[in-house]
Protein backbone atom coordinates (compact mmCIF):
# COMPACT_ATOMS: atom_id res chain seq x y z
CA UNK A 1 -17.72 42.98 75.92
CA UNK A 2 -19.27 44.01 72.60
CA UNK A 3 -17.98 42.28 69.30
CA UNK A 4 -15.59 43.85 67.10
CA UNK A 5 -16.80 44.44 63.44
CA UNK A 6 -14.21 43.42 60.70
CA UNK A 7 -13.77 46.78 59.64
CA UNK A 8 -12.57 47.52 62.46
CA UNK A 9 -8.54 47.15 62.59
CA UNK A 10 -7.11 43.80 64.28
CA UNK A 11 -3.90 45.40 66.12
CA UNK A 12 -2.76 42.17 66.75
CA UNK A 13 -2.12 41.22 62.32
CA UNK A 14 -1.10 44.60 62.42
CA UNK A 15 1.68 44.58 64.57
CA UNK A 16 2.85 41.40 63.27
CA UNK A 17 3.04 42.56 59.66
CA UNK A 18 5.19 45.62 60.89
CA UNK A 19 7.64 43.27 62.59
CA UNK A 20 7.94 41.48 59.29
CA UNK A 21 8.06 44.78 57.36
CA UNK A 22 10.67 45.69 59.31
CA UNK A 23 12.92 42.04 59.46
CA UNK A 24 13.09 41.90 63.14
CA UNK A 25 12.31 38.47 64.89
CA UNK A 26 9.37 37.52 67.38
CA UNK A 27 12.28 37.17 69.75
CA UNK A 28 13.69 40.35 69.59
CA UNK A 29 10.85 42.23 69.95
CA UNK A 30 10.10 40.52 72.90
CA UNK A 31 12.94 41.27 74.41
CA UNK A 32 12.68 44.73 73.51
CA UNK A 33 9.38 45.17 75.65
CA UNK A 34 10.63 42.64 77.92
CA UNK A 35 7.49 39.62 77.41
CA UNK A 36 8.16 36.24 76.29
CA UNK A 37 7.73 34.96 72.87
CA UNK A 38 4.38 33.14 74.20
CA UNK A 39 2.49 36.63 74.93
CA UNK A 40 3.59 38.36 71.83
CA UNK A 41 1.93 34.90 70.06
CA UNK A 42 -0.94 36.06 71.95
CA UNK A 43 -1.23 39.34 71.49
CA UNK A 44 -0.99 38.77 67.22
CA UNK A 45 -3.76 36.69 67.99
CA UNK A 46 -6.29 39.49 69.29
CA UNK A 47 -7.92 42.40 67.75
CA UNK A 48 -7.22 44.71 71.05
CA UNK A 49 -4.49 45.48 73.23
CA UNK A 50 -3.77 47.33 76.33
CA UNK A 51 -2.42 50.87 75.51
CA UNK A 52 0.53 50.46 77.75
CA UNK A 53 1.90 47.30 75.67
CA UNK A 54 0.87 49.21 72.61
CA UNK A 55 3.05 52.14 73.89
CA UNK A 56 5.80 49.75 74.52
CA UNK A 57 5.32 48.30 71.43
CA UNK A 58 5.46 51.55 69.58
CA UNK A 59 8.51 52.37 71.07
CA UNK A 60 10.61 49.24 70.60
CA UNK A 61 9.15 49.53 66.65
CA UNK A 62 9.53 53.09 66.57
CA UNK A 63 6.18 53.15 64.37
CA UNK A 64 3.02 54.77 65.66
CA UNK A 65 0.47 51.97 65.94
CA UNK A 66 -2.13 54.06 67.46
CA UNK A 67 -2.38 56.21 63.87
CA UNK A 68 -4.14 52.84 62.91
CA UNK A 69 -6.96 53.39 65.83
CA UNK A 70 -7.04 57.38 64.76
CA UNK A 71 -7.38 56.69 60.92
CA UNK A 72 -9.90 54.07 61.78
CA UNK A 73 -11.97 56.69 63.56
CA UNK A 74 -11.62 59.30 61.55
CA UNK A 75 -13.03 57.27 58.38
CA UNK A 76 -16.43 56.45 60.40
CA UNK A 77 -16.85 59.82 61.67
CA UNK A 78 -16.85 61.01 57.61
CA UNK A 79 -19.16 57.87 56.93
């Protein structure tokens, strides 16, 4: 797998500042996309994510993570 650069957006921080944004607990969202607290841990951990847990994610949050992933790509394409 090829390493991620650090410009390149780490979902994982991302989510988890949302969640916080938003005042809604590691344990509800987790039961709102039906994982345990452990994998959510997990998944704030990495910089990727599978898009159907993003999706799931998205919806529980009702916030459109993959914007992040389209911004990201839209700023190298002008660079």
């Amino acid at each position: 797998m090829e390493k991620r650069k650090d410009t390149e957006p780490h979902i994982g921080n991302i989510i988890k500042q949302e969640l916080q944004r938003q005042g809604r607990s590691i344990t509800w969202l987790a039961s709102q996309i039906n994982c345990s607290r452990e994998n959510l841990y997990k998944i704030f951990r990495r910089s990727w994510i599978h898009t159907d847990m993003l999706l799931r994610i998205c919806d529980a949050l009702n916030y459109d993570f993959f914007k992040v992933y389209s911004n990201y790509r839209n700023r190298q394409s002008v660079n």
